[in-house]
PDB file of N, CA and C in Angstrom:
ATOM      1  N   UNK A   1      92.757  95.885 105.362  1.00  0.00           N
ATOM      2  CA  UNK A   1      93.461  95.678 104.114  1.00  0.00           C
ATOM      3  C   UNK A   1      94.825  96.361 104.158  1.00  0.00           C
ATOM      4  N   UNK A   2      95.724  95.806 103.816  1.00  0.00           N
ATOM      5  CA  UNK A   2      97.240  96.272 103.593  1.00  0.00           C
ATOM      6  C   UNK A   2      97.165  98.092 102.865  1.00  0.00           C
ATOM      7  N   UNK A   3      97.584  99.032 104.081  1.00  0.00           N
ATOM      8  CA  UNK A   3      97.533 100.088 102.963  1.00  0.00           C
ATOM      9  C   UNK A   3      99.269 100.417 102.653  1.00  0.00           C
ATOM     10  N   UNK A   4      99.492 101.022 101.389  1.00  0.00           N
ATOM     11  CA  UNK A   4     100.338 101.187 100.930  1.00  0.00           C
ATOM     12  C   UNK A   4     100.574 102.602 100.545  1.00  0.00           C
ATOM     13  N   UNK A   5     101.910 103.279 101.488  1.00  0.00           N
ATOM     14  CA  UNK A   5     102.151 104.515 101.402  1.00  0.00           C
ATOM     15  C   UNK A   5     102.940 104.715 100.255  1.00  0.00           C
ATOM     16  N   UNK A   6     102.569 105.435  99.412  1.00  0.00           N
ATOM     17  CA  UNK A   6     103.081 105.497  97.966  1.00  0.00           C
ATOM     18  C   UNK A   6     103.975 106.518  97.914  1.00  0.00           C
ATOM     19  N   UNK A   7     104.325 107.475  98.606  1.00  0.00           N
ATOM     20  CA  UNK A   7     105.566 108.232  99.033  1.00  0.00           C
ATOM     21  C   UNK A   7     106.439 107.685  99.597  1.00  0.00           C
ATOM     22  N   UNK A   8     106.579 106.757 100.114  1.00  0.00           N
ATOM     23  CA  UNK A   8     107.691 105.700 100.471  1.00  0.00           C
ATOM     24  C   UNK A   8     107.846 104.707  99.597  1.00  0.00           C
ATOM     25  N   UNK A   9     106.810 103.645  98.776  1.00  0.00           N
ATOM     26  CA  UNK A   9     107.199 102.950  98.142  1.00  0.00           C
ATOM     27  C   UNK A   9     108.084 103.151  97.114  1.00  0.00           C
ATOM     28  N   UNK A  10     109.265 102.629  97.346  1.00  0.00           N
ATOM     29  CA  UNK A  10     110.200 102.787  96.514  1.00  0.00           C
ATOM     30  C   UNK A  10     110.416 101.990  94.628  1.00  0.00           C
ATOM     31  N   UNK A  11     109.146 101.496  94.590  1.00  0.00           N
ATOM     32  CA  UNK A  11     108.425 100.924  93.571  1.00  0.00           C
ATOM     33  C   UNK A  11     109.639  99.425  93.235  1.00  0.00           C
ATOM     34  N   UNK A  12     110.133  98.809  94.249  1.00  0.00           N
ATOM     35  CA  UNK A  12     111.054  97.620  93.824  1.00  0.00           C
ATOM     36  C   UNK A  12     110.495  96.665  93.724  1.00  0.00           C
ATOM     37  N   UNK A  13     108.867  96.261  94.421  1.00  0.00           N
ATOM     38  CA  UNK A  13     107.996  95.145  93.258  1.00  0.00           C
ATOM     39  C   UNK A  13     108.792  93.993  94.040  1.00  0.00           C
ATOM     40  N   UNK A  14     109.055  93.974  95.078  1.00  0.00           N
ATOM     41  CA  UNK A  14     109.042  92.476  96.149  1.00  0.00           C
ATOM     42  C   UNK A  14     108.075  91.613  96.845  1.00  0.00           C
ATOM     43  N   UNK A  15     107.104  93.296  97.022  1.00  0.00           N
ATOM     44  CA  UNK A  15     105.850  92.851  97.562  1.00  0.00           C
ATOM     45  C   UNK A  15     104.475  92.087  96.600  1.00  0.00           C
ATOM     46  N   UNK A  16     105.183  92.338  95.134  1.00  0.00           N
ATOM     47  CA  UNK A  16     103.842  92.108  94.394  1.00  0.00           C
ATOM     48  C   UNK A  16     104.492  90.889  94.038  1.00  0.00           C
ATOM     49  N   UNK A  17     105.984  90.584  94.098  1.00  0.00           N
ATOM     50  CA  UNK A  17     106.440  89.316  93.366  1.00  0.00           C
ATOM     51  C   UNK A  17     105.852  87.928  94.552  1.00  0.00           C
ATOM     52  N   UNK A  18     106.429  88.584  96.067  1.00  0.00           N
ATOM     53  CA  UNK A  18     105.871  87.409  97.159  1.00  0.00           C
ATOM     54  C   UNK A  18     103.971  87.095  97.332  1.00  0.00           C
ATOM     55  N   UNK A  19     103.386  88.395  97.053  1.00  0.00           N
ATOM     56  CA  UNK A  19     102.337  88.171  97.255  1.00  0.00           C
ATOM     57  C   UNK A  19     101.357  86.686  96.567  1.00  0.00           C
ATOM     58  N   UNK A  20     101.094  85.897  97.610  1.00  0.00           N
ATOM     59  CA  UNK A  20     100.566  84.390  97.166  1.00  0.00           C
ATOM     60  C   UNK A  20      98.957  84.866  96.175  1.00  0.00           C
ATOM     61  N   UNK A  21      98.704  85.863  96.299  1.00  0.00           N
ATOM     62  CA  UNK A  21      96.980  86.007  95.955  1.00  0.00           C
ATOM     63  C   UNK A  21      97.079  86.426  94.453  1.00  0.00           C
ATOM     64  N   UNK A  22      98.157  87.358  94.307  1.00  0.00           N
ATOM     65  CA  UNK A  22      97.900  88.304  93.407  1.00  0.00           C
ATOM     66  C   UNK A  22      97.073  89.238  93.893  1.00  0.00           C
ATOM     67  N   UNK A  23      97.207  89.845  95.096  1.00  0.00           N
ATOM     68  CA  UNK A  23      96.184  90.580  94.804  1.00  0.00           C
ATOM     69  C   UNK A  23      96.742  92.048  94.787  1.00  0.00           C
ATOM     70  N   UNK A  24      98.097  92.655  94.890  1.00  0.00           N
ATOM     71  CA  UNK A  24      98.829  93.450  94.384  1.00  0.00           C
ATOM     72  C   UNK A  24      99.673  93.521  93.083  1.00  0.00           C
ATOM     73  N   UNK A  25      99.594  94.722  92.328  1.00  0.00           N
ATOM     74  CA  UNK A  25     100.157  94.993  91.363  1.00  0.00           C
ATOM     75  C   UNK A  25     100.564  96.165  91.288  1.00  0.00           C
ATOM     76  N   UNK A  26     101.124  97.078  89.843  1.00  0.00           N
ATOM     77  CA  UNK A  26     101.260  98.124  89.474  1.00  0.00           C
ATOM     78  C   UNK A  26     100.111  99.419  89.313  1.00  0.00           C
ATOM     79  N   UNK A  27     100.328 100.093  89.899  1.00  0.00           N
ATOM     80  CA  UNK A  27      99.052 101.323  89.694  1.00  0.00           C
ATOM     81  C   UNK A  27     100.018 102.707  89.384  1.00  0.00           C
ATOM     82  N   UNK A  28     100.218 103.226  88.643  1.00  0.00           N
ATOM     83  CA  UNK A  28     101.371 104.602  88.174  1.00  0.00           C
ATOM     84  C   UNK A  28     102.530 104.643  88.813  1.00  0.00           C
ATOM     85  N   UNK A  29     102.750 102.993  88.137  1.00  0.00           N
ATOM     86  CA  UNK A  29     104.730 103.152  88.562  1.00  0.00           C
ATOM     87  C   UNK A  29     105.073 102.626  90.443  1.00  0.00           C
ATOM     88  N   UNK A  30     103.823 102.397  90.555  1.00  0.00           N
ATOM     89  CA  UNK A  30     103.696 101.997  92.494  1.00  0.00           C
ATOM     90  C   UNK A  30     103.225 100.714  92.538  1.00  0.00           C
ATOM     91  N   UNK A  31     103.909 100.383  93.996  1.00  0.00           N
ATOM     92  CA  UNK A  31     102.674  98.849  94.010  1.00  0.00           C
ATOM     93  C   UNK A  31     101.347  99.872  94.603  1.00  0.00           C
ATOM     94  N   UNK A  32     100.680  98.356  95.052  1.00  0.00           N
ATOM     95  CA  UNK A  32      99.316  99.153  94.910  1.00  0.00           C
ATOM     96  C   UNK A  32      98.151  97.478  95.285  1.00  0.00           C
ATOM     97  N   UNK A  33      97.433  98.060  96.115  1.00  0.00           N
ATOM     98  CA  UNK A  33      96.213  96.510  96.114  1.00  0.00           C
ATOM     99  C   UNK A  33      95.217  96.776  95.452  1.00  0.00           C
ATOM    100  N   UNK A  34      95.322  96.078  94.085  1.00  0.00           N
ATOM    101  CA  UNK A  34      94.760  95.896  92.878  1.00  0.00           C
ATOM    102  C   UNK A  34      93.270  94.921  93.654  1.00  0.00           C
ATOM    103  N   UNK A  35      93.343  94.257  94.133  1.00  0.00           N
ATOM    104  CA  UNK A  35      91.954  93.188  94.275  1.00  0.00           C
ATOM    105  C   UNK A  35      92.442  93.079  95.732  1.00  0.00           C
ATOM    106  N   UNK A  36      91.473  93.529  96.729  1.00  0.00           N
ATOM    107  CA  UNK A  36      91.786  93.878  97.704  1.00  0.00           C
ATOM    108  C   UNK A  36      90.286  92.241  98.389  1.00  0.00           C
ATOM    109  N   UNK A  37      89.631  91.718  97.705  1.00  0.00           N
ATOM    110  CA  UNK A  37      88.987  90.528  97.878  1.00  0.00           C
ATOM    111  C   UNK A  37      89.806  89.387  97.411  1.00  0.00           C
ATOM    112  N   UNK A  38      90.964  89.626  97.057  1.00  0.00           N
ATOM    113  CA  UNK A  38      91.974  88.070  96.839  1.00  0.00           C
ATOM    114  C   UNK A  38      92.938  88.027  98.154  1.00  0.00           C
ATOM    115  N   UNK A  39      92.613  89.381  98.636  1.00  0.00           N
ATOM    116  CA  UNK A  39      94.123  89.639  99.808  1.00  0.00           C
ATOM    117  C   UNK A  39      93.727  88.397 101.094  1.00  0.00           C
ATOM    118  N   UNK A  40      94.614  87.951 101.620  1.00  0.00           N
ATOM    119  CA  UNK A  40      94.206  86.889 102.621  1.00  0.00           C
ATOM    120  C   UNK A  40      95.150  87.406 103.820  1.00  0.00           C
ATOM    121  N   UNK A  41      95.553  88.750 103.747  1.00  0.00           N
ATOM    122  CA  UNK A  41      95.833  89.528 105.681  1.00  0.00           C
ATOM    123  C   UNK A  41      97.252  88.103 105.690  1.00  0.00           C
ATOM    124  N   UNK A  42      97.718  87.763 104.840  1.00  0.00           N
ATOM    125  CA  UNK A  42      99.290  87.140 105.295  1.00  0.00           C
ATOM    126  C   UNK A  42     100.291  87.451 106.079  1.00  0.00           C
ATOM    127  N   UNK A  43     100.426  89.092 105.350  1.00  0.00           N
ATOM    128  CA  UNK A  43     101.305  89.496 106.128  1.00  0.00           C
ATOM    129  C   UNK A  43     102.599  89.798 104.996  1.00  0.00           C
ATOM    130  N   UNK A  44     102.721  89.048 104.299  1.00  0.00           N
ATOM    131  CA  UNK A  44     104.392  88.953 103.504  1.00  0.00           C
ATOM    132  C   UNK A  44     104.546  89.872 103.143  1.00  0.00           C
ATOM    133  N   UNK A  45     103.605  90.454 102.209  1.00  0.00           N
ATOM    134  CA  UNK A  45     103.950  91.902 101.636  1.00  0.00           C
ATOM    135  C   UNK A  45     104.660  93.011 102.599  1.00  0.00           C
ATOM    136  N   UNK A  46     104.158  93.280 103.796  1.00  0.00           N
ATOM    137  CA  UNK A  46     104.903  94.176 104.716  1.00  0.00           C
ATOM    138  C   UNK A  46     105.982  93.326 105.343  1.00  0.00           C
ATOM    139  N   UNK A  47     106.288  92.211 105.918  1.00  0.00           N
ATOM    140  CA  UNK A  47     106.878  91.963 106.010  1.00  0.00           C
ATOM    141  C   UNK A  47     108.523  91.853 104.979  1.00  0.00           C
ATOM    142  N   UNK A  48     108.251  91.861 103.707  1.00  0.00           N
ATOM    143  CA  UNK A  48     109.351  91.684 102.906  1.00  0.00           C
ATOM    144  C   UNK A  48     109.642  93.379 102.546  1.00  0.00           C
ATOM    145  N   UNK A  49     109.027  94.135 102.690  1.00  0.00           N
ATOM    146  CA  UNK A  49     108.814  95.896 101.982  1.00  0.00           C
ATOM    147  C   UNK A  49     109.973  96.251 102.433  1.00  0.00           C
ATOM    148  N   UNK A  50     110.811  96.101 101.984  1.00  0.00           N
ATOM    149  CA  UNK A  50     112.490  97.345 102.461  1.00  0.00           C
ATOM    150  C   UNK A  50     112.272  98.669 103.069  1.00  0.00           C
ATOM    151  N   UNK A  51     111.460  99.510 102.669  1.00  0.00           N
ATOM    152  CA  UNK A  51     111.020 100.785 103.060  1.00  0.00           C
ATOM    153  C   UNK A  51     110.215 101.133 104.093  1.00  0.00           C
ATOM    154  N   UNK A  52     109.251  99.972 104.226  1.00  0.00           N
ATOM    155  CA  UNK A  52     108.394  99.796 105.857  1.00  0.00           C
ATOM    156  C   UNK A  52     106.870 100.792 105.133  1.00  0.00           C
ATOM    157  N   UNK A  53     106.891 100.571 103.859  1.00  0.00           N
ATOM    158  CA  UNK A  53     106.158 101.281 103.325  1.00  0.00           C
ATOM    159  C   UNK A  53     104.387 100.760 103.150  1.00  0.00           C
ATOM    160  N   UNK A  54     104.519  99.222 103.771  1.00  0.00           N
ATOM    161  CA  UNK A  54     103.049  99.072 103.958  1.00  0.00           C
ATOM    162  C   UNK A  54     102.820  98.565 105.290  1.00  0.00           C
ATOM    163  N   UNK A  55     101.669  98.520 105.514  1.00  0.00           N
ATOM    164  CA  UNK A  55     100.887  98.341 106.729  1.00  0.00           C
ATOM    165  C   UNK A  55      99.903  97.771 106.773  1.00  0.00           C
ATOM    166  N   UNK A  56      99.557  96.796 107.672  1.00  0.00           N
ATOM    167  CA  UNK A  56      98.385  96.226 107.682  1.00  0.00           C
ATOM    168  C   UNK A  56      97.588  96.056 109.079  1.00  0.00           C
ATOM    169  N   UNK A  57      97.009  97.167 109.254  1.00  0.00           N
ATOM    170  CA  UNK A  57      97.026  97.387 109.999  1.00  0.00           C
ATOM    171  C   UNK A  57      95.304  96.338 111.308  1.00  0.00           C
ATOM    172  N   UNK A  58      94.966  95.631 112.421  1.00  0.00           N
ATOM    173  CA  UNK A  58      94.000  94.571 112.435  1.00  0.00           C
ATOM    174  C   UNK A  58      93.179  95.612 113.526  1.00  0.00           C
ATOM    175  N   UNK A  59      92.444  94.909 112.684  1.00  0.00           N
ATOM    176  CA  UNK A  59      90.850  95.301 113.982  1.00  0.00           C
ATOM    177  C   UNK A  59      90.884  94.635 115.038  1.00  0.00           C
ATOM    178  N   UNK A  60      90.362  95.325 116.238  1.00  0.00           N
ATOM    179  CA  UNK A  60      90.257  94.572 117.074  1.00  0.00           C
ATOM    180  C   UNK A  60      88.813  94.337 117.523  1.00  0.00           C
ATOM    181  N   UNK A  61      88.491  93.564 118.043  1.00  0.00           N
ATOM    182  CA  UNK A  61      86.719  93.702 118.421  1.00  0.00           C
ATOM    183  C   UNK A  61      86.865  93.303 120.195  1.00  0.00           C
ATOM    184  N   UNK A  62      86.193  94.453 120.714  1.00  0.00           N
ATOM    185  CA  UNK A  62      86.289  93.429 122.213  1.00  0.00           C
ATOM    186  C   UNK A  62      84.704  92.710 122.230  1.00  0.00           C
ATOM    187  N   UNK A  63      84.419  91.676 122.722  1.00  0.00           N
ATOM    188  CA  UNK A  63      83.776  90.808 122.946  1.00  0.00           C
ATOM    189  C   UNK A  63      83.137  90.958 124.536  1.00  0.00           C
ATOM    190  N   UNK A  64      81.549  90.936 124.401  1.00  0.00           N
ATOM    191  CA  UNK A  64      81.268  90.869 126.023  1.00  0.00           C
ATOM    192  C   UNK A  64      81.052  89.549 126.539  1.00  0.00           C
ATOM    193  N   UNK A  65      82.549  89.423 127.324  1.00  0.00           N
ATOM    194  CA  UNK A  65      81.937  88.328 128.142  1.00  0.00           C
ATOM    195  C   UNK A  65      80.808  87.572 129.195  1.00  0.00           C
ATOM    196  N   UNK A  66      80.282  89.292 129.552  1.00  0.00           N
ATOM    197  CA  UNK A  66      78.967  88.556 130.080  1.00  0.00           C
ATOM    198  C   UNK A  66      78.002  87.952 129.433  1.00  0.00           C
ATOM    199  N   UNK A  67      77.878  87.791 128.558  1.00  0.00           N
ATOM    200  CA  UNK A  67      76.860  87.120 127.087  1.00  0.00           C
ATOM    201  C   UNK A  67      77.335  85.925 127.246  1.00  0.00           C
ATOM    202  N   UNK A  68      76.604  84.842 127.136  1.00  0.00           N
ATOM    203  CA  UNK A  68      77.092  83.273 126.342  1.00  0.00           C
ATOM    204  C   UNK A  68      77.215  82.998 124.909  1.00  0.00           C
ATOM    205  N   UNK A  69      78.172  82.685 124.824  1.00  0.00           N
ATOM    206  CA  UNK A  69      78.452  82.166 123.450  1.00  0.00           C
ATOM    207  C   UNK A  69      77.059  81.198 122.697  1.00  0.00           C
ATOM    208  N   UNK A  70      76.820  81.032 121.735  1.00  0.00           N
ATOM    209  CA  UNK A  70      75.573  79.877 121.350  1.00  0.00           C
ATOM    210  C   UNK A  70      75.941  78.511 122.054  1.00  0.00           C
ATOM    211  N   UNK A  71      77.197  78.467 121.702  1.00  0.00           N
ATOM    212  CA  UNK A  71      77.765  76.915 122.077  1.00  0.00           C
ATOM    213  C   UNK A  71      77.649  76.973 123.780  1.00  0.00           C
ATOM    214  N   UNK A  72      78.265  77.884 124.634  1.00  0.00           N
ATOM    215  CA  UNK A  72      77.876  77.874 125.757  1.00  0.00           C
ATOM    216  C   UNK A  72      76.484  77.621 125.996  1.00  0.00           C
ATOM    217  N   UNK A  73      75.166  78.129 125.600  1.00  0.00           N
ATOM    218  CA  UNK A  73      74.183  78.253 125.765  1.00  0.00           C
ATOM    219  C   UNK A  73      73.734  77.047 125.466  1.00  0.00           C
ATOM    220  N   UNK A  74      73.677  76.053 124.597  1.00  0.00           N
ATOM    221  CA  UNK A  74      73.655  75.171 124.159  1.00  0.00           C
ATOM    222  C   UNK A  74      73.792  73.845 124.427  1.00  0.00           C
ATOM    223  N   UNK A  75      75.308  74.206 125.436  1.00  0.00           N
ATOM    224  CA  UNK A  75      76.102  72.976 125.672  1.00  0.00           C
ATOM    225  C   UNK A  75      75.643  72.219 127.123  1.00  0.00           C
ATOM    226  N   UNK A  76      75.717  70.819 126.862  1.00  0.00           N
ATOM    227  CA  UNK A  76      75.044  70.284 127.772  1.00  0.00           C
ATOM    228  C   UNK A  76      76.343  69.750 128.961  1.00  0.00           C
ATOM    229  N   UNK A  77      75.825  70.129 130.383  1.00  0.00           N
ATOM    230  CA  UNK A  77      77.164  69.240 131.261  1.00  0.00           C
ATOM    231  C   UNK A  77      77.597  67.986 131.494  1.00  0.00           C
TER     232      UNK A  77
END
């Protein structure tokens, strides 16, 4: 989820105006991710932030490739 450093946010409300979800708003004068289950990981919000004040930061998962996938397992030649 997008976190938002609130000592940097300079509270100019670009990020809550671009955000497509709504899922940022105002929380004491700051933005802030108000509904953090509407957020869809876009991206815009940090991307547009003047201050570099949010982050979103991704998981990574490594995957074992020695395992078959179902579909591998599955799949006929």
């Amino acid at each position: 989820m997008p976190q938002i450093n609130q000592a940097k946010c300079t509270a100019c409300g670009d990020c809550i105006a671009v955000c497509p979800t709504d899922a940022l708003g105002w929380q004491a004068g700051k933005a802030a991710l108000l509904y953090p289950d509407l957020c869809t990981y876009c991206t815009l919000c940090e991307d547009v932030c003047p201050v570099g004040a949010i982050d979103l930061p991704f998981l990574i998962v490594k995957r074992n490739f020695s395992e078959k996938t179902r579909y591998e397992q599955t799949a006929k030649p």
